[in-house]
N, C-alpha and C. Protein backbone atom coordinates (compact mmCIF):
# COMPACT_ATOMS: atom_id res chain seq x y z
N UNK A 1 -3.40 -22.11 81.79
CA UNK A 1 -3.48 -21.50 80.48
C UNK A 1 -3.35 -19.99 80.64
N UNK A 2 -2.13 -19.13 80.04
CA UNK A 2 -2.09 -17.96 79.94
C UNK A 2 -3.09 -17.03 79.21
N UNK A 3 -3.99 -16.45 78.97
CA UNK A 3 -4.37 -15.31 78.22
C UNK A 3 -3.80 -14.44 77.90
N UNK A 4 -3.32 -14.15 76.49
CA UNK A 4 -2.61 -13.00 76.14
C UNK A 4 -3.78 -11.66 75.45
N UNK A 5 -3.65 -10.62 75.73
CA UNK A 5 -4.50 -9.68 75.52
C UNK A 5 -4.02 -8.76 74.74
N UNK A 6 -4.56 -8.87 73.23
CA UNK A 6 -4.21 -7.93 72.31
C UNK A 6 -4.56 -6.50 71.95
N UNK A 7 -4.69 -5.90 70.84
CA UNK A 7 -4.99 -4.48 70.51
C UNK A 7 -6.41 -5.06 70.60
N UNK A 8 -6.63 -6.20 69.82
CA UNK A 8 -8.28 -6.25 68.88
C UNK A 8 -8.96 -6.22 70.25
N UNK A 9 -8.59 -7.29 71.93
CA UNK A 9 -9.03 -7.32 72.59
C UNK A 9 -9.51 -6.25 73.43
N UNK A 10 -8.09 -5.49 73.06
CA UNK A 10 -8.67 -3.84 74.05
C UNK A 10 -9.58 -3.58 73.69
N UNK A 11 -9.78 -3.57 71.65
CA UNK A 11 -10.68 -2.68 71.45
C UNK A 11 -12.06 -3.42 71.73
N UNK A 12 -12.15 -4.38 71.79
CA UNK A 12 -13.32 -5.06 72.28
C UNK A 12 -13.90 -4.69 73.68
N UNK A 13 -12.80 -4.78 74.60
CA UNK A 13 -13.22 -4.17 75.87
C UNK A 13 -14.00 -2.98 75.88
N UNK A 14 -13.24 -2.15 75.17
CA UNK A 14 -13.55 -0.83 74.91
C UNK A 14 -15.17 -0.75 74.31
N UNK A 15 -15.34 -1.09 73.58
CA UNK A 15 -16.39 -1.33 72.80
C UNK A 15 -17.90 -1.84 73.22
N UNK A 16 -17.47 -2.90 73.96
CA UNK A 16 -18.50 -3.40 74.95
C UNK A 16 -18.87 -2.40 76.11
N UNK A 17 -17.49 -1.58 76.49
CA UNK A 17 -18.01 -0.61 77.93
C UNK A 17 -18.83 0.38 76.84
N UNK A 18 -18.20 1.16 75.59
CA UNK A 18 -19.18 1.90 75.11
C UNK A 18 -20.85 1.58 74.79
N UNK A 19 -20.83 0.42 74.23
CA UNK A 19 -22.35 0.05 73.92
C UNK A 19 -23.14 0.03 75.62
N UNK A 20 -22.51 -0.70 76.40
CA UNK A 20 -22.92 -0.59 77.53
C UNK A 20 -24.21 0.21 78.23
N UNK A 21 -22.85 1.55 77.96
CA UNK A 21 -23.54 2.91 78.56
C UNK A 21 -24.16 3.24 77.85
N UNK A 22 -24.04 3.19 76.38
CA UNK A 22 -25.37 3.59 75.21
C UNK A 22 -26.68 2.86 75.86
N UNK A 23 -26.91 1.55 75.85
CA UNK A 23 -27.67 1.08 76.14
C UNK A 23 -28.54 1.49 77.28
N UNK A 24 -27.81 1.47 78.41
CA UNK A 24 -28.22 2.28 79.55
C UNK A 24 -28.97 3.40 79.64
N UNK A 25 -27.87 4.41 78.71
CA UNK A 25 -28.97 5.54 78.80
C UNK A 25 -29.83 5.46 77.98
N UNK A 26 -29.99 4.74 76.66
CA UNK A 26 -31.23 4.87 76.05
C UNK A 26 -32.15 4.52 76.77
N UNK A 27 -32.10 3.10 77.58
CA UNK A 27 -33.20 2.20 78.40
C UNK A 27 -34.14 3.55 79.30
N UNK A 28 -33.46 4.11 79.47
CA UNK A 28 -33.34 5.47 80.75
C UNK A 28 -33.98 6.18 80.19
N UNK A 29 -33.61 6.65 79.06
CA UNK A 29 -34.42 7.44 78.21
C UNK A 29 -35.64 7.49 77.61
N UNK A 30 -36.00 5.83 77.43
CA UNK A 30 -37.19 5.53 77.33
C UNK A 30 -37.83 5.38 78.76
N UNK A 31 -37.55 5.41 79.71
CA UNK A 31 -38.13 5.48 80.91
C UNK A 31 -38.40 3.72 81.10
N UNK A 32 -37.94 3.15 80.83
CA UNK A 32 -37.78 1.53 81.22
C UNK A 32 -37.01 1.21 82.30
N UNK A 33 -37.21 0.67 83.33
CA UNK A 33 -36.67 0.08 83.98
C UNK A 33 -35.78 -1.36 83.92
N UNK A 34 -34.91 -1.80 84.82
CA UNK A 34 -33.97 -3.18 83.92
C UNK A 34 -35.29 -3.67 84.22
N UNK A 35 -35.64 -3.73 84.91
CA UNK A 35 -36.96 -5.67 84.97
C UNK A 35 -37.62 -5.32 83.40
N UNK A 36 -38.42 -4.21 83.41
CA UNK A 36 -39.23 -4.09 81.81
C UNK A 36 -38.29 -3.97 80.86
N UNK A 37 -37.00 -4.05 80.70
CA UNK A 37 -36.18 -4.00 79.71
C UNK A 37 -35.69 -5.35 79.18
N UNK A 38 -35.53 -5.98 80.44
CA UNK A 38 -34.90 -7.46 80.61
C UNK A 38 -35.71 -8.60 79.71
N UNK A 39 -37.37 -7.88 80.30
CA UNK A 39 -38.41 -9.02 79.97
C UNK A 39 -38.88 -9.09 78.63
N UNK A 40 -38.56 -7.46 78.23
CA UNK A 40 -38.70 -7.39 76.87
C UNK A 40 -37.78 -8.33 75.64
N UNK A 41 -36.77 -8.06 76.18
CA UNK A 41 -35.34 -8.99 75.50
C UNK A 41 -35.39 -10.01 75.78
N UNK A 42 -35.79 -10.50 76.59
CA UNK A 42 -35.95 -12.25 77.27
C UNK A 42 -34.80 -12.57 77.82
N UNK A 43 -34.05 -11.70 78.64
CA UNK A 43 -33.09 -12.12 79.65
C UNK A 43 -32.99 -11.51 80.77
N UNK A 44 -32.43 -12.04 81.32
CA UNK A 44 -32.16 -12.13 83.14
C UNK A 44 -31.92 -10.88 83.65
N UNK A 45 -32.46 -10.04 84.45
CA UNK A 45 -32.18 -8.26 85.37
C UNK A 45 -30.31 -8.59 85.45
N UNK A 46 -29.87 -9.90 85.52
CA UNK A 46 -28.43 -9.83 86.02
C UNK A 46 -27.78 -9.88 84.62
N UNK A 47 -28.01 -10.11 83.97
CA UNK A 47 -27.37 -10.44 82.80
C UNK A 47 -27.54 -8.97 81.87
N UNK A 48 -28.78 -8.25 81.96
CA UNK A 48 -28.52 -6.67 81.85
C UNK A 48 -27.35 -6.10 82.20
N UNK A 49 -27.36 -6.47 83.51
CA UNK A 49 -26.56 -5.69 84.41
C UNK A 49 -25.19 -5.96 83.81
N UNK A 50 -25.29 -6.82 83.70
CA UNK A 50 -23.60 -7.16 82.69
C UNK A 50 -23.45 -6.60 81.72
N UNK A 51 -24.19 -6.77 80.96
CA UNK A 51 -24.28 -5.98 79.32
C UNK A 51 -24.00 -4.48 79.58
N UNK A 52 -24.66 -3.91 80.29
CA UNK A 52 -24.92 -2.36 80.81
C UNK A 52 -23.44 -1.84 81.33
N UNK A 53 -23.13 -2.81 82.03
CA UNK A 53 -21.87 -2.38 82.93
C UNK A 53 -20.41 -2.54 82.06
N UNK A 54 -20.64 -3.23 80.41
CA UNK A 54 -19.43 -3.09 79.50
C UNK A 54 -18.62 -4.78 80.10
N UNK A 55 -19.44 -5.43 80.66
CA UNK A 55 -18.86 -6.70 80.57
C UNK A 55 -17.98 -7.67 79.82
N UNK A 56 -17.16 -7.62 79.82
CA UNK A 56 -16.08 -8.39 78.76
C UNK A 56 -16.68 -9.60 77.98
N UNK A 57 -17.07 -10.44 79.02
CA UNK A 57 -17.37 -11.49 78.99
C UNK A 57 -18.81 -11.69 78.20
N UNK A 58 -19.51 -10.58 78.05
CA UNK A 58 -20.72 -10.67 77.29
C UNK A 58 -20.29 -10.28 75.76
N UNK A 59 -20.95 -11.22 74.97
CA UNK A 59 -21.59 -11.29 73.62
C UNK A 59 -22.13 -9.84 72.70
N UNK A 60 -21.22 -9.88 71.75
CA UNK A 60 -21.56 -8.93 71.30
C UNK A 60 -23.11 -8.73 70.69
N UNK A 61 -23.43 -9.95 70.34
CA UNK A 61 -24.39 -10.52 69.97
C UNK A 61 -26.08 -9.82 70.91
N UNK A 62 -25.58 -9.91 72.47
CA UNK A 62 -26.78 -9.23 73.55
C UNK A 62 -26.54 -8.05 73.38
N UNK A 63 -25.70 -6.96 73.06
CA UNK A 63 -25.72 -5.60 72.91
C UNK A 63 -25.96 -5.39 71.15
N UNK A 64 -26.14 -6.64 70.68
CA UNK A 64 -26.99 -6.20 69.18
C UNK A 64 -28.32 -6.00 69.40
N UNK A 65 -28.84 -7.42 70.00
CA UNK A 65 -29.88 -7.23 71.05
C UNK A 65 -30.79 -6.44 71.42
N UNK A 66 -29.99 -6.05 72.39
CA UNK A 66 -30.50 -4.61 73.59
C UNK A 66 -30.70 -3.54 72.53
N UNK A 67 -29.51 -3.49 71.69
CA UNK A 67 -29.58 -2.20 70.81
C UNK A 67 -30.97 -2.22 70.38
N UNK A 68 -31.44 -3.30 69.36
CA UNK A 68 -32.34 -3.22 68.36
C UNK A 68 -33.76 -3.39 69.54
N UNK A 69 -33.65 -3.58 70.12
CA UNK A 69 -34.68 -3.49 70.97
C UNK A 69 -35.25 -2.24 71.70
N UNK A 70 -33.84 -1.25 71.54
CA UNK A 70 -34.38 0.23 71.93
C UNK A 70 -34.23 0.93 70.99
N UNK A 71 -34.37 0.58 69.73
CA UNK A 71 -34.34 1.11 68.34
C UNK A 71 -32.79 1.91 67.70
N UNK A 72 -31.84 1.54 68.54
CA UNK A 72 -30.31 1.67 68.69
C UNK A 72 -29.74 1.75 66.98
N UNK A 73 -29.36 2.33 66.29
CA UNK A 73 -28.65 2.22 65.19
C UNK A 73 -27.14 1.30 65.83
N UNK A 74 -27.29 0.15 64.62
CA UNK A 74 -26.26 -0.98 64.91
C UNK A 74 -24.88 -0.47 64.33
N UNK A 75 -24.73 1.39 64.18
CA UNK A 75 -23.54 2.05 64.07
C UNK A 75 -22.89 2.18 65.28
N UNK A 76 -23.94 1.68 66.32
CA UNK A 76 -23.08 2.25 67.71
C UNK A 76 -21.87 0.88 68.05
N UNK A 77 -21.88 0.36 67.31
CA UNK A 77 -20.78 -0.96 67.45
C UNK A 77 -19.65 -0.76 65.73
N UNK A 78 -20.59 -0.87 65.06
CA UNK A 78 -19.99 -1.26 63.95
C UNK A 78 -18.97 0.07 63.60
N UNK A 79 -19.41 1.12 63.75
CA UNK A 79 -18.55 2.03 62.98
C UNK A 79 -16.98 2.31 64.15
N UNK A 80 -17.09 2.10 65.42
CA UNK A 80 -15.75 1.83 66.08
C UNK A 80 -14.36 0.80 65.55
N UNK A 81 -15.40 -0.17 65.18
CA UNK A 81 -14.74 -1.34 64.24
C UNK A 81 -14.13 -0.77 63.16
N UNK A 82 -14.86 -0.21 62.78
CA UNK A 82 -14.75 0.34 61.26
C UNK A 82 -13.50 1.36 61.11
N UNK A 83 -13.70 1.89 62.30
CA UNK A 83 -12.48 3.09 62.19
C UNK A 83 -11.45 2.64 62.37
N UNK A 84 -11.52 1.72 63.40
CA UNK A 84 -10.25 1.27 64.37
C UNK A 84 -9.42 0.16 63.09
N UNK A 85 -10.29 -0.77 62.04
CA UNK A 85 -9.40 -1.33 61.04
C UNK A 85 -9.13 -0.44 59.89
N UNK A 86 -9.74 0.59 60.19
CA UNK A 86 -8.85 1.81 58.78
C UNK A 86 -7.78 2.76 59.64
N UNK A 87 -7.28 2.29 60.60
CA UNK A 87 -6.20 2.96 61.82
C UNK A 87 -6.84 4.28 61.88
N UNK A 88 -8.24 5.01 62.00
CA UNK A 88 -8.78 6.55 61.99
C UNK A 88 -9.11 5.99 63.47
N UNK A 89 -8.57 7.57 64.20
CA UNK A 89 -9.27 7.94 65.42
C UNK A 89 -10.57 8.13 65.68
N UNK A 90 -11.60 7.49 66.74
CA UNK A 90 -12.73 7.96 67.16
C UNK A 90 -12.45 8.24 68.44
N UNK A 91 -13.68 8.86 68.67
CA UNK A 91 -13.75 9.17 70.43
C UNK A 91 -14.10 8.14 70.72
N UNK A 92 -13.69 7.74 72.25
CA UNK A 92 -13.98 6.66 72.80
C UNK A 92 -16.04 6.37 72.96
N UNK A 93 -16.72 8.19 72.93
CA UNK A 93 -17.64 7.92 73.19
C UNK A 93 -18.36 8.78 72.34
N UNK A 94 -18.46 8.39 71.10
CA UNK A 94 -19.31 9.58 69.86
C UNK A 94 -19.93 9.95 69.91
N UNK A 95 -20.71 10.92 69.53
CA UNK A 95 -21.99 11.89 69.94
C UNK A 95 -23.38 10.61 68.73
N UNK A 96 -24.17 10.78 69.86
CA UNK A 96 -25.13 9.64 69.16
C UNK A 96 -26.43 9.83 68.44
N UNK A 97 -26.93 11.30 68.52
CA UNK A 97 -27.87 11.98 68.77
C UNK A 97 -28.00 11.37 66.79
N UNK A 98 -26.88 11.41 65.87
CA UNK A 98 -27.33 11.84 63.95
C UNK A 98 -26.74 10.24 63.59
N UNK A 99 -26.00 9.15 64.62
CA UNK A 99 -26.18 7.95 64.03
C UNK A 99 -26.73 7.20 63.08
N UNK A 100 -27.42 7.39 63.32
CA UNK A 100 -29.00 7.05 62.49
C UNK A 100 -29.09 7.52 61.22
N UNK A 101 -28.43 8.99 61.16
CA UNK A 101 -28.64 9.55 59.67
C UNK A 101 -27.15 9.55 59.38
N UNK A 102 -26.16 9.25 59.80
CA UNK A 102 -24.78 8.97 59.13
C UNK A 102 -24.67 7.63 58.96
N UNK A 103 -25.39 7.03 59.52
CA UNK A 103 -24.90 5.00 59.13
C UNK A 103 -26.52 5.49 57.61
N UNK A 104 -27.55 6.19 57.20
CA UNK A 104 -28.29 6.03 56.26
C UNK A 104 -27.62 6.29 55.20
N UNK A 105 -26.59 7.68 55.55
CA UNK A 105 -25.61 8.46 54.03
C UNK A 105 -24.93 7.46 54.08
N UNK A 106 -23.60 6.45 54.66
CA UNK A 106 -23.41 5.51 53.96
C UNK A 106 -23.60 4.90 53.74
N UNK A 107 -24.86 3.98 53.94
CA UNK A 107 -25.55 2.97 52.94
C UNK A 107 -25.78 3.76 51.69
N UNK A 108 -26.39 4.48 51.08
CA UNK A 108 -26.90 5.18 49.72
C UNK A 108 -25.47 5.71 49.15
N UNK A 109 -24.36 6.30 50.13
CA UNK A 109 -23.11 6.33 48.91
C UNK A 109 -22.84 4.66 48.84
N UNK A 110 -22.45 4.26 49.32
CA UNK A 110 -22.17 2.93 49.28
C UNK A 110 -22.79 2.04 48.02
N UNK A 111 -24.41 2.34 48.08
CA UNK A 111 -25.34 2.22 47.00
C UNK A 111 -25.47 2.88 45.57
N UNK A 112 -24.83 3.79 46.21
CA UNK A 112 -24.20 4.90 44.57
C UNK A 112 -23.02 4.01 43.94
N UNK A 113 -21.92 4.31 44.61
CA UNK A 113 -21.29 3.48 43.94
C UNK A 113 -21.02 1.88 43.52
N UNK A 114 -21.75 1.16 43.91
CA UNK A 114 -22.33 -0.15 43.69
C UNK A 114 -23.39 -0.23 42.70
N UNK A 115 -24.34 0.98 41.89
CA UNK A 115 -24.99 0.69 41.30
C UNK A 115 -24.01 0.23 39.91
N UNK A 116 -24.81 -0.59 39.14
CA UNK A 116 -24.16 -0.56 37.43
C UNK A 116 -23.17 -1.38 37.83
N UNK A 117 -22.30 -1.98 38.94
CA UNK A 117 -20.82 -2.93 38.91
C UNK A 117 -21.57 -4.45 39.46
N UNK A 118 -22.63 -4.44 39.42
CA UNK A 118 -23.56 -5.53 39.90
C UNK A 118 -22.70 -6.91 38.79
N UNK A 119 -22.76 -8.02 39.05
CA UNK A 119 -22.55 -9.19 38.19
C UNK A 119 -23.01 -10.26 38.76
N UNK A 120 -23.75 -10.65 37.60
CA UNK A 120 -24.72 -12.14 38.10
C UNK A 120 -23.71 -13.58 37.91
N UNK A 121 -24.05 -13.74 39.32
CA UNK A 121 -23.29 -14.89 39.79
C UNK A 121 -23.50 -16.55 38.72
């Protein structure tokens, strides 16, 4: 069986190595080690190590995970997506420090303009 490897796949690759290293250094940052990080999440020091290292083969699903477990804004995945299907350039590796308060401004514009167009199903 051939595997053919598309744009969406790159950007997946891509995506997974970025959360990766997010993850990493947050873990780091909180001063956690993989064993106390692992045990917290309920998986395996090796299976970190995968996640951490931008593993292809891992689930986006464990770097939702890991994220929310080191209090990670779930912009550090979603808004790459986001750019990459409106064809806008990001950096491969965004500055992460105001995440948190740019994924809040678009929920509330988002919420602005959604108020009043509401319709009951």
């Amino acid at each position: 069986m051939t595997i053919v490897t598309t744009s969406h796949d790159a950007l997946l690759a891509q995506l997974k190595e970025s959360s990766g290293r997010r993850i990493e250094g947050e873990r780091r940052r909180q001063f956690l080690s993989q064993r106390q990080f692992a045990t917290r999440v309920g998986i395996s020091i090796r299976w970190l190590r995968e996640i951490e290292s931008g593993n292809p083969a891992v689930k986006l699903e464990d770097h939702l995970r890991c994220g929310a477990a080191l209090g990670l804004a779930p912009s550090h995945i979603f808004f790459p997506l986001l750019f990459h299907a409106h064809g806008k350039p990001l950096s491969a590796d965004p500055p992460h420090h105001n995440q948190a308060d740019l994924e809040y401004r678009c929920i509330r514009l988002i919420a602005r303009h959604t108020q009043g167009r509401r319709t009951t199903p």
